[in-house]
C-alpha atoms as a PDB file:
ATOM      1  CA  UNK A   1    -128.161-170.547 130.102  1.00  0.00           C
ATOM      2  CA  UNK A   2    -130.168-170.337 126.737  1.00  0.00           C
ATOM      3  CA  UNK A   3    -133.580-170.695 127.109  1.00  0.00           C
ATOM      4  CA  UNK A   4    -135.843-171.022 123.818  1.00  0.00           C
ATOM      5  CA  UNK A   5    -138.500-168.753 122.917  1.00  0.00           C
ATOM      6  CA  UNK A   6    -141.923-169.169 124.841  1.00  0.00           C
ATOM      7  CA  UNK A   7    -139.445-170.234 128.257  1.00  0.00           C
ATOM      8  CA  UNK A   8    -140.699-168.584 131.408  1.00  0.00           C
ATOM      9  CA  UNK A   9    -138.518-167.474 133.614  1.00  0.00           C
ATOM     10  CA  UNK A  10    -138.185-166.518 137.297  1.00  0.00           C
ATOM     11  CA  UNK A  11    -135.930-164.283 139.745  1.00  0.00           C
ATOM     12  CA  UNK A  12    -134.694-165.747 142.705  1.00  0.00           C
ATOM     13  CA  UNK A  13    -134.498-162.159 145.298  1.00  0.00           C
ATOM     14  CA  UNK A  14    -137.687-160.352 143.748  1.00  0.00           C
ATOM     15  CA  UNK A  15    -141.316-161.139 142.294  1.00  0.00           C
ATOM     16  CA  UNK A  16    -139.794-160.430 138.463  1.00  0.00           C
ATOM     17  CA  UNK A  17    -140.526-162.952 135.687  1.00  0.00           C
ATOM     18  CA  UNK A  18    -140.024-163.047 132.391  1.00  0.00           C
ATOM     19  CA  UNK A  19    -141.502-165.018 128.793  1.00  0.00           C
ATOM     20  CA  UNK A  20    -138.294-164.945 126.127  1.00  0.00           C
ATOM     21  CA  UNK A  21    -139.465-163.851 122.974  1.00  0.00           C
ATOM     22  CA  UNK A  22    -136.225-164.109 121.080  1.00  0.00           C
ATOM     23  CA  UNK A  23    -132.914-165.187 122.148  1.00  0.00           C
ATOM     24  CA  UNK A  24    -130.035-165.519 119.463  1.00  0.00           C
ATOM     25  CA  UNK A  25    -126.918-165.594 121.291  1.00  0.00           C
ATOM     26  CA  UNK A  26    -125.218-168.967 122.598  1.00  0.00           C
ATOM     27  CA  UNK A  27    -124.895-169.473 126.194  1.00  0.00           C
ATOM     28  CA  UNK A  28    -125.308-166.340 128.559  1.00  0.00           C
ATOM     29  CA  UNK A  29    -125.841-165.448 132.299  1.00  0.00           C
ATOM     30  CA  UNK A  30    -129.514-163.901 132.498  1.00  0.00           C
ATOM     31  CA  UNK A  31    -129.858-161.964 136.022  1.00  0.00           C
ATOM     32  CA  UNK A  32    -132.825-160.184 137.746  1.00  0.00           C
ATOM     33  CA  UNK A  33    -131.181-157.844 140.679  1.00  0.00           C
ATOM     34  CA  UNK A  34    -127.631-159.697 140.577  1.00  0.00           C
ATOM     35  CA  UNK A  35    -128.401-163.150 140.682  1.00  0.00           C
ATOM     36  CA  UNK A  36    -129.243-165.580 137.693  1.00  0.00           C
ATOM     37  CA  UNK A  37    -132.964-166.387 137.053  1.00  0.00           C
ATOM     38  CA  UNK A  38    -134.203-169.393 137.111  1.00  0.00           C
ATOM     39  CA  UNK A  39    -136.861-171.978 135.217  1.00  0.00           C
ATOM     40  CA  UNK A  40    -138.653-172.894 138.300  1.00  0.00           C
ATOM     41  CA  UNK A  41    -141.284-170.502 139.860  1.00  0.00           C
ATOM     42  CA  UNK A  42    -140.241-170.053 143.386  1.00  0.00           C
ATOM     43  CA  UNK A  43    -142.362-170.583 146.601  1.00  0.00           C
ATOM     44  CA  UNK A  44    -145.120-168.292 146.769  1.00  0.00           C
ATOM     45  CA  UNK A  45    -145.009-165.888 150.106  1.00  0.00           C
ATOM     46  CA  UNK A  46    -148.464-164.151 149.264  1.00  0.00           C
ATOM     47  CA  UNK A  47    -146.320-160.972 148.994  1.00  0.00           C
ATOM     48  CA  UNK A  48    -147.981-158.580 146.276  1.00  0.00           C
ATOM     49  CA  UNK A  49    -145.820-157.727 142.957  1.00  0.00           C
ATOM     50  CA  UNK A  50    -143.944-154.483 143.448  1.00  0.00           C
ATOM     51  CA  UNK A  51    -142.991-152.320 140.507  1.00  0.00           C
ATOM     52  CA  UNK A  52    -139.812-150.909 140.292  1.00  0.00           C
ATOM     53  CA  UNK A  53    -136.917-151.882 137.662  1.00  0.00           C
ATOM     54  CA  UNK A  54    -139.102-153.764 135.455  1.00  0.00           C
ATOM     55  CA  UNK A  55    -142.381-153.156 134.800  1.00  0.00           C
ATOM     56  CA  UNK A  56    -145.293-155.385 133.489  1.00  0.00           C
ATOM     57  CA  UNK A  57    -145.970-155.745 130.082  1.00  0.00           C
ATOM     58  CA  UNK A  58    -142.473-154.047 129.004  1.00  0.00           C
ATOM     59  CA  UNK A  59    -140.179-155.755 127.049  1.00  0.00           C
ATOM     60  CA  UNK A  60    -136.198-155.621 127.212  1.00  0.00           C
ATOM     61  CA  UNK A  61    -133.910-156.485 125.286  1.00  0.00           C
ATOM     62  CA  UNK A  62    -130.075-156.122 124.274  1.00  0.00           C
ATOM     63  CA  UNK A  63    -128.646-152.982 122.221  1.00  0.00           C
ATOM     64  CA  UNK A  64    -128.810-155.110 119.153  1.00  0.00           C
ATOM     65  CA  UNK A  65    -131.780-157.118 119.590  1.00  0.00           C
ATOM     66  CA  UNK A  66    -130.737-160.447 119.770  1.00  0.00           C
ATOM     67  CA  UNK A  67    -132.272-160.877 122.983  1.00  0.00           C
ATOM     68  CA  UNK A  68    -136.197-160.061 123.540  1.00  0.00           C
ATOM     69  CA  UNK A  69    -137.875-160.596 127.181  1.00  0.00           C
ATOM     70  CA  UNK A  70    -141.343-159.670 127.820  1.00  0.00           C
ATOM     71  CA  UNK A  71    -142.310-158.969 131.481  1.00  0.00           C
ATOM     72  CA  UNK A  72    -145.107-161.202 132.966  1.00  0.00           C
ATOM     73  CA  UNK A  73    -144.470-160.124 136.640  1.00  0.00           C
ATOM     74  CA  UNK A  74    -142.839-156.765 138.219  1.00  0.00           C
ATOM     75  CA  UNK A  75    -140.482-156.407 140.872  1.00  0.00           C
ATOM     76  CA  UNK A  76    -138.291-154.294 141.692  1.00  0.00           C
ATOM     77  CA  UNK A  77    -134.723-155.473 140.320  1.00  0.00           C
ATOM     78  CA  UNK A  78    -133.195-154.802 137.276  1.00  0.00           C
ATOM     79  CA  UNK A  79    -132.050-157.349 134.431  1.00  0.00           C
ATOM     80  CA  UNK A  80    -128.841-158.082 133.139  1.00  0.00           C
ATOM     81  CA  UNK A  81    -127.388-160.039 130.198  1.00  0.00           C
ATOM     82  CA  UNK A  82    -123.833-160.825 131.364  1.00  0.00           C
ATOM     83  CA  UNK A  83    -123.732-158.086 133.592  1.00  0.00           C
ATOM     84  CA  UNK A  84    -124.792-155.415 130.653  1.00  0.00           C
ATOM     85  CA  UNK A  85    -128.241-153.826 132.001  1.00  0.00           C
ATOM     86  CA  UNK A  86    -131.237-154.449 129.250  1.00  0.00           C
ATOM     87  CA  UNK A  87    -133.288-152.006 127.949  1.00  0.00           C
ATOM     88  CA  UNK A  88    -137.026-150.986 127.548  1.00  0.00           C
ATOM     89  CA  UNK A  89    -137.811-151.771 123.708  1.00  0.00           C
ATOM     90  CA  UNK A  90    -138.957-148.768 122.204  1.00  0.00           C
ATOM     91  CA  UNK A  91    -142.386-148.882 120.535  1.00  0.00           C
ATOM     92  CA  UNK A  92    -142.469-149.371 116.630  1.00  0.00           C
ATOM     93  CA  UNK A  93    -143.898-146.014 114.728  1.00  0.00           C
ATOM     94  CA  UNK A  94    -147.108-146.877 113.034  1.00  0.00           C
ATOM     95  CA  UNK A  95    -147.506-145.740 109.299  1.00  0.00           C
ATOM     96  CA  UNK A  96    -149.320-142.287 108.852  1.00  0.00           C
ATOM     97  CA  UNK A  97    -152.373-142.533 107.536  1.00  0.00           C
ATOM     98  CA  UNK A  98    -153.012-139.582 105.339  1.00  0.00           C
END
């Protein structure tokens, strides 16, 4: 798969979704708890979001930042680039202000 910035995307065995804010790299498997997402929203079942792995508002990407994805929707599995577990982005310093 490679989705292009501003692409939602959904997993299929939690309430996780996803916006891509970057993605550099060619063609690579994007899961959400061990099995690829996908473009199409599934069926609603009225459940309520869960938080667990990811967590709204977050985003994750890959050790050397070619791949951004910002959480729109929690749930409780954990995403994966090719089987390599993403990472929280840590938060840019601001400048001091002295």
């Amino acid at each position: 798969m490679k989705p292009s910035p501003g692409n939602a995307l959904f997993s299929t065995v939690d309430t996780t979704s996803v916006v891509v804010i970057r993605w550099d790299e060619g063609d690579l498997e994007l899961t959400c708890g061990g099995a690829p997402m996908s473009e199409t929203p599934p069926a609603t079942t009225g459940e309520p979001p869960r938080t667990g792995a990811t967590q709204l508002g977050k985003r994750y990407c890959t050790d050397g930042g070619d791949i951004e994805l910002l959480c729109t929707k929690p749930g409780d599995g954990a995403l994966a680039i090719d089987g390599t577990p993403l990472t929280i982005k840590a938060a840019s310093p601001l400048p001091a202000s002295d």
